[in-house]
Protein backbone atom coordinates (compact mmCIF):
# COMPACT_ATOMS: atom_id res chain seq x y z
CA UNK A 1 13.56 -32.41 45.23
CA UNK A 2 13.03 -35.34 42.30
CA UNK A 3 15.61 -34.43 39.64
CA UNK A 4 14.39 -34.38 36.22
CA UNK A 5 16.53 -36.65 33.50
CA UNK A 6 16.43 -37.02 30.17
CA UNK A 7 17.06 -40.38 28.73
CA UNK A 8 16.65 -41.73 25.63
CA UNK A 9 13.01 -42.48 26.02
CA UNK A 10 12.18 -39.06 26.43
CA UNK A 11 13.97 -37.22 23.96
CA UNK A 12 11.97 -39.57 21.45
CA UNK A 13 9.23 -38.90 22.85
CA UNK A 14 9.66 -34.91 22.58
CA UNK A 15 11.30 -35.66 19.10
CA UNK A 16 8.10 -37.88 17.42
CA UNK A 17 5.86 -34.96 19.44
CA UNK A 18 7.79 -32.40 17.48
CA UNK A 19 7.35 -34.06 14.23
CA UNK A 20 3.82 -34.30 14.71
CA UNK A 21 3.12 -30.93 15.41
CA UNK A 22 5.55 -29.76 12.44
CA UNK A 23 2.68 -32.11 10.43
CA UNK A 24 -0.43 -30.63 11.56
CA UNK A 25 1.13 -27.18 11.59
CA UNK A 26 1.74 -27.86 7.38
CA UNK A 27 -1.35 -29.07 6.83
CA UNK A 28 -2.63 -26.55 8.42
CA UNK A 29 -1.00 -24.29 6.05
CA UNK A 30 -1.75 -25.67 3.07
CA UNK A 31 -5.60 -25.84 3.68
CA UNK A 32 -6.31 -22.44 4.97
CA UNK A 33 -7.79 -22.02 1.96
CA UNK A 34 -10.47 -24.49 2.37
CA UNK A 35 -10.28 -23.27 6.27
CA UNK A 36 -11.01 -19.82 5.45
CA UNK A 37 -13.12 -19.63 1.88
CA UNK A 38 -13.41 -17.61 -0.20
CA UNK A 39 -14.16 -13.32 1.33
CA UNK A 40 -14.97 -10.44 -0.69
CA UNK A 41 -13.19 -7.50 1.11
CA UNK A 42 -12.47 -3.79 1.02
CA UNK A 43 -15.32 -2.89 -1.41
CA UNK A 44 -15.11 0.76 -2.33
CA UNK A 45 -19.21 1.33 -2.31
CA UNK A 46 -20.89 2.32 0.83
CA UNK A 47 -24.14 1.05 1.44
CA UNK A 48 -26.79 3.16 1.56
CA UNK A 49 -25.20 5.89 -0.04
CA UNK A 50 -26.57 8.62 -2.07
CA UNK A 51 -24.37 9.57 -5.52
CA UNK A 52 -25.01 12.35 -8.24
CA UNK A 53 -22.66 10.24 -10.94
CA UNK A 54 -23.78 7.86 -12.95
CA UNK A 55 -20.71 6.25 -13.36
CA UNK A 56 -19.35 4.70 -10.79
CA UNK A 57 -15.57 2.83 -10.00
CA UNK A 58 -15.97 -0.44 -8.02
CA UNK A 59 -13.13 -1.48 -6.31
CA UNK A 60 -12.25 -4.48 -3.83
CA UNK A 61 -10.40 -7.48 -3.05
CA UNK A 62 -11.94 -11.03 -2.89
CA UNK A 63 -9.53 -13.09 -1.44
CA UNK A 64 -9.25 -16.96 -3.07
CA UNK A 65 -12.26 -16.27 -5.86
CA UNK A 66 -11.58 -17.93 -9.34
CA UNK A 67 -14.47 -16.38 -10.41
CA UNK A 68 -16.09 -12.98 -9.53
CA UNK A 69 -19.58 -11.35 -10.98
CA UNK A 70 -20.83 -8.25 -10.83
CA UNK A 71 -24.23 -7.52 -11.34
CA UNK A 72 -24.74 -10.62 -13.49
CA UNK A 73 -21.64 -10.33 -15.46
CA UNK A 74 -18.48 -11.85 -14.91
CA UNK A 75 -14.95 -9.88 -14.05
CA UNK A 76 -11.88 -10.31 -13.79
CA UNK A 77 -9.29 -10.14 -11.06
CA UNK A 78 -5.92 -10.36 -10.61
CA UNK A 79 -3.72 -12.83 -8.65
CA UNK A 80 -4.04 -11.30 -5.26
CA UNK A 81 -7.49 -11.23 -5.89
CA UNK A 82 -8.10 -7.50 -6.23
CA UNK A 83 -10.95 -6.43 -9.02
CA UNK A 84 -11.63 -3.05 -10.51
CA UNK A 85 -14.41 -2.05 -12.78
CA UNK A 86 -16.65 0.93 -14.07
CA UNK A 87 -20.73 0.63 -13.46
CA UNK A 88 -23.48 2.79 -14.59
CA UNK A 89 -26.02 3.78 -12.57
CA UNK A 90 -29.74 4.19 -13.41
CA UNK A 91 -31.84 6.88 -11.59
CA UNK A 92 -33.34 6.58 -8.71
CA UNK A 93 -32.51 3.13 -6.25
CA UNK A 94 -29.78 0.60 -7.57
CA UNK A 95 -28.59 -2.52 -5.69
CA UNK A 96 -25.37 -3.70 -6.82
CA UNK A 97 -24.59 -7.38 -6.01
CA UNK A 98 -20.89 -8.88 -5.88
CA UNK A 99 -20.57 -12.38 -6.05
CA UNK A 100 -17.44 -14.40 -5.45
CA UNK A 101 -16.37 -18.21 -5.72
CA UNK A 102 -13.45 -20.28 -4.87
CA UNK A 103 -12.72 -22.96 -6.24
CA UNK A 104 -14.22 -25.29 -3.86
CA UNK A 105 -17.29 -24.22 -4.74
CA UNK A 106 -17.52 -21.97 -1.87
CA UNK A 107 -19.77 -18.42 -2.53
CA UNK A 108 -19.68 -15.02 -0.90
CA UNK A 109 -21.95 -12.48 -1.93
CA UNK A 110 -22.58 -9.08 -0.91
CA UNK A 111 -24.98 -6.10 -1.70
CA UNK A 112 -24.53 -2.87 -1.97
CA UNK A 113 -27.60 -0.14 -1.83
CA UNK A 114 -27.06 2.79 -3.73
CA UNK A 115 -29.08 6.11 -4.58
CA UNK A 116 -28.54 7.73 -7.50
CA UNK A 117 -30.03 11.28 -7.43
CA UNK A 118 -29.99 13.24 -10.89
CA UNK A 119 -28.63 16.78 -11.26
């Protein structure tokens, strides 16, 4: 059997392999939010739902938006990204649309169906 040894050579080797990895690894990192974009998340609504309020609490999380609009009008979240407003309902079918942007100019959008049946 060859015995392995480690001579200088090697352990640079390993050592400038190492810091190269530690490098991609950070940028890595540091870009994930490029990587990843922007994701609207843990929406309270259900689609296709049926309600009997007319007032209705929208809750959610869009991860890395600067800028978040609901239903054509802009709201605010907080630094985590979570949102919470109030929305009224007209009866009969309503969409409700969620739209969220990072600041790369990435978008997410989603839409939510909901039926709002009168008492």
């Amino acid at each position: 059997m060859e015995k392995i040894l480690f001579n200088k050579k090697t352990i640079q080797i390993a050592g400038v392999s190492v810091f190269f990895l530690l490098i991609i690894a950070y940028a890595f990192f540091v870009s994930k939010d490029l990587i990843f974009g922007v994701k609207i998340r843990n929406v309270s609504l259900a689609d296709n739902a049926t309600v009997t309020e007319s007032i209705t609490k929208v809750t959610g999380n869009a991860k890395n938006a600067i800028k978040l609009v609901l239903d054509g009008r802009e709201i605010s979240v907080d630094q985590q990204g979570n949102f919470s407003e109030m929305i009224a309902l007209l009866p009969g079918y309503n969409i409700i649309d969620i739209r969220a942007q990072d600041k790369f100019g990435y978008v997410d959008e989603k839409n939510y169906k909901l039926m709002y049946l009168v008492k």
